[in-house]
Protein backbone atom coordinates (compact mmCIF):
# COMPACT_ATOMS: atom_id res chain seq x y z
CA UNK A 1 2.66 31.82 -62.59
CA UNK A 2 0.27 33.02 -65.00
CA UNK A 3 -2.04 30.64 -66.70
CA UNK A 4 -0.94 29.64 -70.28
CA UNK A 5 -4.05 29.25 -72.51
CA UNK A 6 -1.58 27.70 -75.38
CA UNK A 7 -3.02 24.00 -74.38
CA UNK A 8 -6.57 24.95 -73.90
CA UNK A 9 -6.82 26.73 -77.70
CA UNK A 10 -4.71 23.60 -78.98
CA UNK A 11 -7.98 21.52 -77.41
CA UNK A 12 -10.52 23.53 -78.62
CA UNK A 13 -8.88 23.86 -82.07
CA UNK A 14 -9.29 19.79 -82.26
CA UNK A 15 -12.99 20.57 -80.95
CA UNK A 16 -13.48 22.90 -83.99
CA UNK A 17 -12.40 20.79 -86.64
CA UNK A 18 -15.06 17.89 -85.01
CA UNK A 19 -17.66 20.33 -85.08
CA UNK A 20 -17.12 21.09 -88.63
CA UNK A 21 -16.87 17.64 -89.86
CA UNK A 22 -20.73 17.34 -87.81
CA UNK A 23 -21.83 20.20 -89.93
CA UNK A 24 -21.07 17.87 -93.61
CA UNK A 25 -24.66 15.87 -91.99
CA UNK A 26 -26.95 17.95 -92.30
CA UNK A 27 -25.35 19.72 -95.33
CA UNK A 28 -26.01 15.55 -97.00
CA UNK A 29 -29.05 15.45 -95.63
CA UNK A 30 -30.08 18.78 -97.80
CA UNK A 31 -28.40 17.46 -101.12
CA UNK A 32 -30.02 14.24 -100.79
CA UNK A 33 -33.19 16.35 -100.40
CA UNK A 34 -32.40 18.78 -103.08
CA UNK A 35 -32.50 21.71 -101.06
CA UNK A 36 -30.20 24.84 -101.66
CA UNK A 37 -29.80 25.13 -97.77
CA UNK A 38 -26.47 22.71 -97.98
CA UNK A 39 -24.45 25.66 -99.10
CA UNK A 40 -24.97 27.31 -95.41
CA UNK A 41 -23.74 24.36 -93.65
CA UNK A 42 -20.74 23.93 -96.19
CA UNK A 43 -19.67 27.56 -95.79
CA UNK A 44 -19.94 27.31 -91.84
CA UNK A 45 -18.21 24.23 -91.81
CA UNK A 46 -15.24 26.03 -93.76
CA UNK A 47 -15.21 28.69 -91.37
CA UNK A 48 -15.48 26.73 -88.32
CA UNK A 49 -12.93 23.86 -89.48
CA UNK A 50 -10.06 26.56 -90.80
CA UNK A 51 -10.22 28.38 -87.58
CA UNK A 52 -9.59 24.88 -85.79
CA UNK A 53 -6.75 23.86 -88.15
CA UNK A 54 -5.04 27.20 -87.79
CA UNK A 55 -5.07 27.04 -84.16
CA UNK A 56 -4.24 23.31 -83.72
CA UNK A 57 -1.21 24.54 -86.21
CA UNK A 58 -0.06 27.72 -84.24
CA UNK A 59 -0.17 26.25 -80.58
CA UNK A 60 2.09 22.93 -82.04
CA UNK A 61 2.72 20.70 -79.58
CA UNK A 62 1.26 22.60 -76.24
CA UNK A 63 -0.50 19.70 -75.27
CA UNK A 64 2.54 17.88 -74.75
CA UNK A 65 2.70 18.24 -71.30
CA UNK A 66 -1.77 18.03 -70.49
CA UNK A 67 -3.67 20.27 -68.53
CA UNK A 68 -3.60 21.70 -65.04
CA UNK A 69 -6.42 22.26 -62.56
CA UNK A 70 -7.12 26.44 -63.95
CA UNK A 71 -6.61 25.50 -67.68
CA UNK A 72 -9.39 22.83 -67.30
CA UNK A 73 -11.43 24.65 -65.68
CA UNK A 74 -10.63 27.77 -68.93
CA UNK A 75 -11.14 25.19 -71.43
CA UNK A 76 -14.85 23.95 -69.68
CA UNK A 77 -16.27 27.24 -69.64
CA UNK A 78 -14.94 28.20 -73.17
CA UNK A 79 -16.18 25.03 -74.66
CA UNK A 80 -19.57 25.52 -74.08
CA UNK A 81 -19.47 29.42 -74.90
CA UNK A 82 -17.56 28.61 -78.35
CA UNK A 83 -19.14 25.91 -79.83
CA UNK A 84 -22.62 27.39 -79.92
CA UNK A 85 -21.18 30.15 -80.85
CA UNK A 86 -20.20 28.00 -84.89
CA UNK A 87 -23.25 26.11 -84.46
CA UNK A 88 -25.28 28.95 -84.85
CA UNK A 89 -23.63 29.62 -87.98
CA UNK A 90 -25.91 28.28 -90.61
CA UNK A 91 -29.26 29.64 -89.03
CA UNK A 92 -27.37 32.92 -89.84
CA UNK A 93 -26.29 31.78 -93.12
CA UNK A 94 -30.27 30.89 -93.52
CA UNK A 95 -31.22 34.11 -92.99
CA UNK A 96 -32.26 33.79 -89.27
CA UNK A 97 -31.32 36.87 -86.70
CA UNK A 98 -28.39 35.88 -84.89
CA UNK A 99 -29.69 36.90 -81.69
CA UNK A 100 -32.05 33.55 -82.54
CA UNK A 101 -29.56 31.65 -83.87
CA UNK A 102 -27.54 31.74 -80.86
CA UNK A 103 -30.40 31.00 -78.42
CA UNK A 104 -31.34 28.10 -80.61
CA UNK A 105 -27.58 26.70 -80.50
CA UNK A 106 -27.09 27.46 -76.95
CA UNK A 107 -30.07 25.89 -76.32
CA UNK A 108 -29.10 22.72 -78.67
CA UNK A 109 -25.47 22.55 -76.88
CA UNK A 110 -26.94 22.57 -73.36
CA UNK A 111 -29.64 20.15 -74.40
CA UNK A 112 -32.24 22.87 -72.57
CA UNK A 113 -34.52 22.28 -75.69
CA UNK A 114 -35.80 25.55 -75.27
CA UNK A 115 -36.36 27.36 -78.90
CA UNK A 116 -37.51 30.31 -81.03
CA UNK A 117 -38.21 28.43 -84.34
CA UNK A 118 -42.14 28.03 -85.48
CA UNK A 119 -43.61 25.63 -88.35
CA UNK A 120 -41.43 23.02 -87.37
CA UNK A 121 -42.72 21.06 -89.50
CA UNK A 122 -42.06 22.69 -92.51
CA UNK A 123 -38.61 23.52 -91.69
CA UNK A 124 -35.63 22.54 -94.10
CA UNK A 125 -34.95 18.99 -93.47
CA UNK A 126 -30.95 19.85 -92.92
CA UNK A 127 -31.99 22.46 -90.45
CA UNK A 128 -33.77 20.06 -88.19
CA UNK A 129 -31.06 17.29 -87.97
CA UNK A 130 -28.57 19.93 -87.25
CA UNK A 131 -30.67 21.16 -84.10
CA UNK A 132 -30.92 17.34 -83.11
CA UNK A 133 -27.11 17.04 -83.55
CA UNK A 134 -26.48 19.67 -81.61
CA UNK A 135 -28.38 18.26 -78.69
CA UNK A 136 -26.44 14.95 -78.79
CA UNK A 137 -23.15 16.30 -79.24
CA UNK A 138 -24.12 18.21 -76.27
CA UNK A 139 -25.66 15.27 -74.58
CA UNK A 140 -22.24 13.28 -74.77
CA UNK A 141 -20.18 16.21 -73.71
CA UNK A 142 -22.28 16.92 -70.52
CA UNK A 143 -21.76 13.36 -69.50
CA UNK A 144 -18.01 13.55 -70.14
CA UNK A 145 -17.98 17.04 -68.19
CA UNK A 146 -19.65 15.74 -65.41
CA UNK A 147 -17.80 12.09 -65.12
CA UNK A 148 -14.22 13.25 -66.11
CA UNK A 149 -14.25 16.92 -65.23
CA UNK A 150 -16.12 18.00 -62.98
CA UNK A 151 -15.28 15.38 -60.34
CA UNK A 152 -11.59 16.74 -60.69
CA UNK A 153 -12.80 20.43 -60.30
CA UNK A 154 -14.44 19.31 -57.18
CA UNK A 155 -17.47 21.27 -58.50
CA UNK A 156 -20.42 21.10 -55.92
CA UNK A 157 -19.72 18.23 -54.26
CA UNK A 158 -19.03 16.12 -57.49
CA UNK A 159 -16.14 15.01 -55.66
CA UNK A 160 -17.88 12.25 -53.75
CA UNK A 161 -18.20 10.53 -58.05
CA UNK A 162 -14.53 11.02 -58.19
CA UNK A 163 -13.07 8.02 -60.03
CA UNK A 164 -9.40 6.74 -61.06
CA UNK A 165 -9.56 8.91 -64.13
CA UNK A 166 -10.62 12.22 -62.39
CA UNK A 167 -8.31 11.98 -59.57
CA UNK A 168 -6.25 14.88 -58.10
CA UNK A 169 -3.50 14.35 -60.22
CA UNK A 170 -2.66 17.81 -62.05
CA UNK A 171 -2.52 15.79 -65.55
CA UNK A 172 -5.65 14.47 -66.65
CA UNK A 173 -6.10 14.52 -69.68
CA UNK A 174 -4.18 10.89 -70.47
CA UNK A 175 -5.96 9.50 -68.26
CA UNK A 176 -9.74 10.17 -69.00
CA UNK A 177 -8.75 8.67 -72.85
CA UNK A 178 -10.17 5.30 -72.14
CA UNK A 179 -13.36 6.41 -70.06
CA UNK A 180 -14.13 8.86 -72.90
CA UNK A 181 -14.03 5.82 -75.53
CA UNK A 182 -16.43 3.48 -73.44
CA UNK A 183 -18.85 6.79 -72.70
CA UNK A 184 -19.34 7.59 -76.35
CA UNK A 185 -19.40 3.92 -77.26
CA UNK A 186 -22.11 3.02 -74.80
CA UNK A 187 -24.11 6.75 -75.89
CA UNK A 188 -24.23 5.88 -79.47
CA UNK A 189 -25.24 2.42 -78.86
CA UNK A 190 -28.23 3.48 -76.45
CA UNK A 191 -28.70 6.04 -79.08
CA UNK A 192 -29.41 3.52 -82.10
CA UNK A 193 -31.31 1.13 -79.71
CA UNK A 194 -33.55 4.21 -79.22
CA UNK A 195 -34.10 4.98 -83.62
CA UNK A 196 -34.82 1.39 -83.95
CA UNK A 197 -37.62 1.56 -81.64
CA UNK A 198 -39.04 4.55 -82.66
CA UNK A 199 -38.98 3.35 -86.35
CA UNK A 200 -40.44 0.26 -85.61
CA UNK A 201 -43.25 1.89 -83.69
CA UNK A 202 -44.15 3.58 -86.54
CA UNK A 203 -41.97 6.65 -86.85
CA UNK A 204 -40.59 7.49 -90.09
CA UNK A 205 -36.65 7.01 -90.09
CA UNK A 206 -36.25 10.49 -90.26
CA UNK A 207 -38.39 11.27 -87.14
CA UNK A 208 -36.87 8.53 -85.53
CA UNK A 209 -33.54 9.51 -86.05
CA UNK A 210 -33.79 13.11 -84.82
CA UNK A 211 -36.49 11.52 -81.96
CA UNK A 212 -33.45 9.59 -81.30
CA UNK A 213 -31.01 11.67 -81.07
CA UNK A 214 -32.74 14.77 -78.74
CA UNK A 215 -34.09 11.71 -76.43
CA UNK A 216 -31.34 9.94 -75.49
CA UNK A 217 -29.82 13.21 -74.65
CA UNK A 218 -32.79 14.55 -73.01
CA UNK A 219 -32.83 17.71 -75.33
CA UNK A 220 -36.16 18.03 -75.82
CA UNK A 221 -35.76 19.65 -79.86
CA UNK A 222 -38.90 17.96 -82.39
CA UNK A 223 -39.44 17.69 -85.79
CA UNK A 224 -43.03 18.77 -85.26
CA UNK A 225 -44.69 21.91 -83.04
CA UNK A 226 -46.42 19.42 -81.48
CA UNK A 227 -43.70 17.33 -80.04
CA UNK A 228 -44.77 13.88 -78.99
CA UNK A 229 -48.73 14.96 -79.23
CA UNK A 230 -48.15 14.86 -83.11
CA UNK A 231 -47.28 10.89 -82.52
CA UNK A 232 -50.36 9.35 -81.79
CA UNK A 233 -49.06 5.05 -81.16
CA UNK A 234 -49.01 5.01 -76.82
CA UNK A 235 -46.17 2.54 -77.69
CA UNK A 236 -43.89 5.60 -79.37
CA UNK A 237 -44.48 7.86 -75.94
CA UNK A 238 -43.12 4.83 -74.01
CA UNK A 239 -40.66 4.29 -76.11
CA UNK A 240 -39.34 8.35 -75.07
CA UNK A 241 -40.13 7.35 -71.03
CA UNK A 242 -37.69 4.63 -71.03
CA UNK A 243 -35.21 6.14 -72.81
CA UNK A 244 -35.61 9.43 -71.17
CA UNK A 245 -35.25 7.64 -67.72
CA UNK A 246 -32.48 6.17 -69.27
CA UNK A 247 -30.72 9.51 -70.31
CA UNK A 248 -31.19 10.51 -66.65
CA UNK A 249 -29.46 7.90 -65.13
CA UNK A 250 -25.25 7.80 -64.60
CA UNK A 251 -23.87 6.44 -67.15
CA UNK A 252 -20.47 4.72 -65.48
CA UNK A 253 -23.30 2.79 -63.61
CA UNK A 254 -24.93 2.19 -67.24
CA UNK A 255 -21.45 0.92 -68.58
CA UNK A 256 -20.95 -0.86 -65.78
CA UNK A 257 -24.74 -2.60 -66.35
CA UNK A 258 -23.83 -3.93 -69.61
CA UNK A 259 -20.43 -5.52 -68.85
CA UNK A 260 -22.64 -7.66 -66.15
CA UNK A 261 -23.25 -5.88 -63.25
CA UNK A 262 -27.20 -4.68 -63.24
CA UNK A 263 -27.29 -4.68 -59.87
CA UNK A 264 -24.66 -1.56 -59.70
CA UNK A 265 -27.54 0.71 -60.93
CA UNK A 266 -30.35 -0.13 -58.46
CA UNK A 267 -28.25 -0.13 -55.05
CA UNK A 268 -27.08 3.51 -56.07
CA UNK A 269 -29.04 5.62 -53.68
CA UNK A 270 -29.71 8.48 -56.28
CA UNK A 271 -31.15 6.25 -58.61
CA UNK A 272 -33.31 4.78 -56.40
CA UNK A 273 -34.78 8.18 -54.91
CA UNK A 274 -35.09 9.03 -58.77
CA UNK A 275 -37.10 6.06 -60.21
CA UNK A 276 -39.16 6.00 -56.44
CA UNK A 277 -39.94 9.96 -56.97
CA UNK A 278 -40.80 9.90 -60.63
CA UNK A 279 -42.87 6.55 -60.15
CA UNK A 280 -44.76 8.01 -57.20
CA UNK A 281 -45.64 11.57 -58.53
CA UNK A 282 -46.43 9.69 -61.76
CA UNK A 283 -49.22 7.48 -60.31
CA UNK A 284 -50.06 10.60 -58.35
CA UNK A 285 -50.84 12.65 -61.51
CA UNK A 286 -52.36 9.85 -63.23
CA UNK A 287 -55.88 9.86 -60.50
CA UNK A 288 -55.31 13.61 -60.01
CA UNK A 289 -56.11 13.18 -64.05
CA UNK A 290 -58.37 10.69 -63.62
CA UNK A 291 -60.53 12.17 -61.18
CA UNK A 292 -60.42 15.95 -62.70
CA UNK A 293 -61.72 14.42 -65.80
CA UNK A 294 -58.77 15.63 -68.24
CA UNK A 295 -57.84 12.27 -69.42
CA UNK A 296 -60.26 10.22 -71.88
CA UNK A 297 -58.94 6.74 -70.25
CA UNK A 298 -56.76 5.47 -67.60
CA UNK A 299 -54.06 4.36 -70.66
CA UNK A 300 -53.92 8.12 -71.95
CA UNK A 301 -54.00 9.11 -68.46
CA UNK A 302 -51.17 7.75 -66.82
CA UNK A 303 -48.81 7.86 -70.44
CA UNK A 304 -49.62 11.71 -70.33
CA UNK A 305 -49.02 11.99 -66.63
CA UNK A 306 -45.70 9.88 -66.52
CA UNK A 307 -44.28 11.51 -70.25
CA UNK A 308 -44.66 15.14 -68.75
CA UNK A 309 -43.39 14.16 -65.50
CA UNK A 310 -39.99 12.55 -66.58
CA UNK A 311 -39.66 14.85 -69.55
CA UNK A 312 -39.60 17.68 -67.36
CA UNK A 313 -38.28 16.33 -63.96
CA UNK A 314 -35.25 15.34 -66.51
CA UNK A 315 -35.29 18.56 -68.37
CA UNK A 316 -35.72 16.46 -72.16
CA UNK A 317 -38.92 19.28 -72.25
CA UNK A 318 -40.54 17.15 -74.66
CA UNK A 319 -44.41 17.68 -74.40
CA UNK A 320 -47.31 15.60 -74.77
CA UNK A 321 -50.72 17.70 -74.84
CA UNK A 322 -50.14 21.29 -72.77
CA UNK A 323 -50.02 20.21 -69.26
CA UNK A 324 -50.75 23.75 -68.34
CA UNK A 325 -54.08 23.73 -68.53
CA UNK A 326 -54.68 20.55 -66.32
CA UNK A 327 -54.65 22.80 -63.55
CA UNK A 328 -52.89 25.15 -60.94
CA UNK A 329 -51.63 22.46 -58.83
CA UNK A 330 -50.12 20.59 -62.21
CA UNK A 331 -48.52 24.21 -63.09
CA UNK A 332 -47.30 24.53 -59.15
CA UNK A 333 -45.71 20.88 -59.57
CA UNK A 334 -44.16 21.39 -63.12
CA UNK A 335 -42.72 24.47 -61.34
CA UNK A 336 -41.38 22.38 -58.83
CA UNK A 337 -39.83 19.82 -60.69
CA UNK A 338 -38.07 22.06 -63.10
CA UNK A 339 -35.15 22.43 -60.27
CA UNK A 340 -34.68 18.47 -59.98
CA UNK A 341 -32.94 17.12 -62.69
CA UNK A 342 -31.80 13.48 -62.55
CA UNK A 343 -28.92 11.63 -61.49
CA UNK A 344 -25.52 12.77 -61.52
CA UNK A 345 -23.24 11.90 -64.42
CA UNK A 346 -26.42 11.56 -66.75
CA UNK A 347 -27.36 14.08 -69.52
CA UNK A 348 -29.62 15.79 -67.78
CA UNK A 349 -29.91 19.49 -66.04
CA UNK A 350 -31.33 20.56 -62.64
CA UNK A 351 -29.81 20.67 -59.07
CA UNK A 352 -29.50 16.85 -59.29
CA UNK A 353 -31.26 13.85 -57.38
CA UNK A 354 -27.81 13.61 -55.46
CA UNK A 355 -27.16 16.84 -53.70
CA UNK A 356 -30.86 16.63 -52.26
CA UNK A 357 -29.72 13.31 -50.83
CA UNK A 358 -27.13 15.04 -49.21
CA UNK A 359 -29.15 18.06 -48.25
CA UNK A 360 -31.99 16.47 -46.84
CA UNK A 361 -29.20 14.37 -44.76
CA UNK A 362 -27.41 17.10 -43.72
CA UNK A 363 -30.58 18.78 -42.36
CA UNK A 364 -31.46 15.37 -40.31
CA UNK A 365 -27.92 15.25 -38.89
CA UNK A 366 -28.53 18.93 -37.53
CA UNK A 367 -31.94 18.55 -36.06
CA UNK A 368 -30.68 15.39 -34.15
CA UNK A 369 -27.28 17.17 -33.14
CA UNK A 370 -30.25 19.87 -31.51
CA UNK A 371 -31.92 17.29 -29.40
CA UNK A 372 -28.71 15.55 -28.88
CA UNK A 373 -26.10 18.03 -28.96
CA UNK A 374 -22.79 15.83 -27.39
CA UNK A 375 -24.24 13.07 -30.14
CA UNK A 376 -21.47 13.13 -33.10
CA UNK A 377 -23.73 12.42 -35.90
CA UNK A 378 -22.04 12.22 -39.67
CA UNK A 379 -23.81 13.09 -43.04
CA UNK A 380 -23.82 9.50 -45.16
CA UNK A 381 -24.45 8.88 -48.74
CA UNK A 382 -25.23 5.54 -49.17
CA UNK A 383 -22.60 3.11 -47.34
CA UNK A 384 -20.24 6.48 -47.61
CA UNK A 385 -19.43 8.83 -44.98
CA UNK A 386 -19.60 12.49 -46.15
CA UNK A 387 -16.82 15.17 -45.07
CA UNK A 388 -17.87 18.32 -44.01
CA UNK A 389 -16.06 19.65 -47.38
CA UNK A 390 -18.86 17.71 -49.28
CA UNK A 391 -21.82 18.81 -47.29
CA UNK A 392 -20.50 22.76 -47.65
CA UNK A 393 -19.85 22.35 -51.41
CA UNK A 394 -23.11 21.10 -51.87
CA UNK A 395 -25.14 23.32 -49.51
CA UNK A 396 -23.18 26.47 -51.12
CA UNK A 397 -24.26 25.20 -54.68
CA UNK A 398 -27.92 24.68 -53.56
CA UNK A 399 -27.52 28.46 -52.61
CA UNK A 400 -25.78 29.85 -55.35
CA UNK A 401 -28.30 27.96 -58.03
CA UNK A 402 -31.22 29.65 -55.76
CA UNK A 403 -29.81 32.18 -55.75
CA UNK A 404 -29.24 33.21 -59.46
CA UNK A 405 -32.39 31.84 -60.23
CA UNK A 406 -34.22 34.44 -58.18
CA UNK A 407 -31.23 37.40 -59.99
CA UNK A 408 -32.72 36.20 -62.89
CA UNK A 409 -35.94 36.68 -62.49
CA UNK A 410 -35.36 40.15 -61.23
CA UNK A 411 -33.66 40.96 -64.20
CA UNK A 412 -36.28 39.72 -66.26
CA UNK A 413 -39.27 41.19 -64.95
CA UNK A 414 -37.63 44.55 -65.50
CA UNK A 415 -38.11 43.82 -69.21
CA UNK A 416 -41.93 43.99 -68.30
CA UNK A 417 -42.27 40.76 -68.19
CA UNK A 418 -45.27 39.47 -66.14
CA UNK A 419 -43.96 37.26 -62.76
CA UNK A 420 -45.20 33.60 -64.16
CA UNK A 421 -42.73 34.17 -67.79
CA UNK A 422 -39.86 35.90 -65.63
CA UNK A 423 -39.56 33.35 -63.09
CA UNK A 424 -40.38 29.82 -65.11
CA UNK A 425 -37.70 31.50 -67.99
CA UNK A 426 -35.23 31.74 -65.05
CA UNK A 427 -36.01 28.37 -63.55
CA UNK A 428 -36.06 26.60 -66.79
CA UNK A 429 -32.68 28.34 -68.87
CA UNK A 430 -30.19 27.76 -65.49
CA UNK A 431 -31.75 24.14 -65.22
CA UNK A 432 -31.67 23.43 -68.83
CA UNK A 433 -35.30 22.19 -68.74
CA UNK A 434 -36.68 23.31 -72.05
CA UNK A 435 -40.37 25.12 -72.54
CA UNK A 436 -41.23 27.43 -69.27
CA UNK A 437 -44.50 28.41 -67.74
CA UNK A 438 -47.45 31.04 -69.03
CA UNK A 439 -49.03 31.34 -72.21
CA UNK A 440 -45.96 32.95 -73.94
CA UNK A 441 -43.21 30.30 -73.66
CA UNK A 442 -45.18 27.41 -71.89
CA UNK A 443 -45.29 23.57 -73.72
CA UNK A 444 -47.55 25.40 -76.44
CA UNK A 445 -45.34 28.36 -77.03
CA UNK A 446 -42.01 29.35 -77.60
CA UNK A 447 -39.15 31.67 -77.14
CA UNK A 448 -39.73 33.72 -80.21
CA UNK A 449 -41.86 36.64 -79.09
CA UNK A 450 -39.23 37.42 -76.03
CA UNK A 451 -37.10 41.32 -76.58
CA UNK A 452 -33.19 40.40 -77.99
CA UNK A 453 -32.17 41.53 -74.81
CA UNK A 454 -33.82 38.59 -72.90
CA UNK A 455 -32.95 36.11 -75.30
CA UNK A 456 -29.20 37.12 -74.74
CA UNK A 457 -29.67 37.26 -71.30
CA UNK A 458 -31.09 33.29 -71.38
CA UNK A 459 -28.17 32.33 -73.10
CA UNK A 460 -26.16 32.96 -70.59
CA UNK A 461 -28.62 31.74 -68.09
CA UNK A 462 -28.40 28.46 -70.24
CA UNK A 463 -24.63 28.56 -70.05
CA UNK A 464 -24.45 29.53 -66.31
CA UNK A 465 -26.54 26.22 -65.43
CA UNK A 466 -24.59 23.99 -67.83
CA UNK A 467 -21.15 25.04 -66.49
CA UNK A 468 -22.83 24.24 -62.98
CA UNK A 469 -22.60 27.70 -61.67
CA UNK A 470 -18.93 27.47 -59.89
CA UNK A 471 -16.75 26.30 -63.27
CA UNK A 472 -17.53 30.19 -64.30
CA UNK A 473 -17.78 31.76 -61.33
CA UNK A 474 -14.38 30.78 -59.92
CA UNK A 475 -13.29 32.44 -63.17
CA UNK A 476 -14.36 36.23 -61.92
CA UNK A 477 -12.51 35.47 -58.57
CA UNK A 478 -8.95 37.59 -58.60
CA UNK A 479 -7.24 34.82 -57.43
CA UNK A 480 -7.80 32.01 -59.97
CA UNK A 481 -5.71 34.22 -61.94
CA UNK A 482 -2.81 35.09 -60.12
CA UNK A 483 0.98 33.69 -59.62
């Protein structure tokens, strides 16, 4: 039968009305300020919460009965095209094209941190919590897609993270409830552990607060132009390491952590090849800074070298100083590590640590199966054995994600764009990463001076990496649609 959208719109309607009520922050923030601006968050959130009521009213009770497989996978991709679509709302209503607008909410949604806003800091004071609050609303949802969802969708091998409440059962939306309530309990508690630091490091609350927010989720958005170089305490940038690490690892394992089970987190095999890759590359860095003479000490050396490399290895794309001028083989690694990501069920963007786990094992299976060809030789992830469903979802993701990056760029560069902007604005908007290579939208530039047709084109790019390729691919596919 055909697919009946009456259930997804009843979900998003609900979505709406949440996004509105998010919207009465910032528009407080203002009027505790005294700035006019509140009226442009108070008119979007009118907009944004009548359209939700209406449609929570028409579709009545459609939820009754939960969603299928194809309605989930409707209501993922229109999620994360919607909702940036309202957030972008009051940068309209303050004046700002809407070509930027969007870009700016798309990028706040999919925590890329990417952005076409300059003089940060003398930006309305409403404005800048609502791009923070975009990023963690975004932040929590990514971690619910990829827990709840995703596993279900069997999405690029996320199947090997399925769990009790993202089994194959056609009805799922019961039972994710109760993993959804200890996921946003456990976010917003990591999330105020990370303000009070900042504020007692010396932040003020409000920099903390938005600091906060954009960390934990490994956005990347700032109050300032300078990011984290504006902070100058060493103990604030560690203060962002930890909990940008933190932001990058799975959260189930986090939960699981705090009800008494550290150990959970270290004998995961993705976390370990995450904290061993970012550790090494970090000390790595540090002498390459050390002996190239671009660090005053060995303190500012390896805090700049381990900040940039887990804010961009993690995709928060927070910067500390412009790491672009340390050197070609600095740009050639940022480059690198823009297609990472961390673990799997964190916040942040990337291929992920895990599916180069499996990749790299699925590669050493079939060079021994040459030398040994009668040898049966299985793909294993940890103490589990992978089926060759896995392996192929994974390897066709790897390919796909490759391969749009390199569509993109071709795209781009037809905008006369020169190869370094067209290919690190590829990389960085389908792995959610934040700034991009060059002079033009590297860590000391922005978005801003890019033609309206790129910027629409990144949005998408943005969206396309978010959804993890296949959740909006499967949707052009004849089939998904049929009886």
């Amino acid at each position: 039968m055909l697919v009946s959208i009456r259930p997804v719109l009843s979900v998003l309607g609900y979505l709406y009305v949440g996004l509105a009520a998010a919207m009465l922050i910032p528009a407080y923030v203002d009027v505790v300020s005294r700035n006019a601006d509140w009226q442009a968050f108070i008119i979007s959130a009118l907009i944004t919460g009548l359209i939700g009521m209406l449609l929570i009213v028409a579709m009545g009770d459609a939820l009754r009965d939960g969603l299928d497989t194809r309605q989930t996978f409707i209501l993922t991709s229109l999620c994360w095209v919607s909702l940036p679509a309202f957030g972008a709302l009051p940068f309209f209503w303050l004046g700002i094209a809407y070509v930027d607008a969007a870009f700016e909410a798309v990028s706040g949604f999919t925590t890329t941190g990417s952005t076409v806003l300059t003089g940060l800091d003398s930006l309305p004071p409403g404005l800048l919590v609502w791009r923070s609050l975009m990023q963690w609303m975004g932040g929590v949802g990514i971690v619910v897609m990829a827990i709840v969802l995703l596993p279900f969708l069997r999405v690029g091998g996320m199947q090997l993270f399925q769990t009790e409440s993202s089994d194959q059962s056609e009805k799922i939306v019961s039972r994710s409830v109760e993993l959804i309530r200890l996921i946003s309990l456990t976010y917003l508690l990591l999330t105020s552990l990370c303000i009070i630091l900042y504020w007692f490091s010396g932040m003020t609350m409000f920099d903390a607060f938005n600091h906060g927010l954009t960390t934990i989720a490994t956005g990347g958005y700032s109050t300032h132009d300078d990011s984290f170089g504006f902070f100058t305490n060493p103990v604030t940038g560690w203060i962002a390491i930890v909990f940008m690490i933190v932001g990058a690892l799975p959260f189930v394992l986090i939960i699981q952590a705090l009800r008494g089970q550290p150990m959970r987190l270290w004998r995961d095999p993705q976390v370990r090849a995450f904290l061993w890759m970012v550790g090494l590359i970090s000390l790595a860095l540090t002498i390459y800074l050390g002996a190239s003479g671009n660090a005053e000490s060995f303190g500012n050396a390896i805090l700049q070298a381990t900040f940039n490399v887990i804010s961009v290895v993690t995709g928060t794309g927070y910067a500390m100083g412009d790491y672009t001028t340390w050197g070609a083989p600095v740009i050639g690694l940022a480059f690198l590590l823009k297609f990472v990501g961390g673990c799997t069920g964190s916040t942040t963007g990337g291929i992920k640590i895990f599916r180069f786990l499996v990749f790299f094992g699925t590669v050493i299976a079939h060079m021994r199966r040459m030398v040994r060809p009668n040898r049966v030789i299985s793909v294993s992830y940890g103490n589990t054995h992978l089926t060759p469903e896995l392996t192929f979802s994974v390897l066709a993701f790897l390919v796909v994600y490759i391969g749009t990056v390199g569509i993109l760029t071709l795209i781009l560069s037809l905008f006369h764009l020169d190869l370094v902007t067209a290919v690190s604005a590829a990389a960085t908007s389908v792995g959610n990463v934040g700034p991009g290579l060059g002079t033009m939208i590297g860590p000391a530039g922005n978005f801003a001076p890019l033609p309206d047709p790129v910027k629409w084109i990144l949005c998408s790019a943005m969206l396309l990496g978010r959804l993890e390729l296949f959740t909006v691919l499967i949707l052009l596919d004849p089939d998904f649609w049929s009886k």
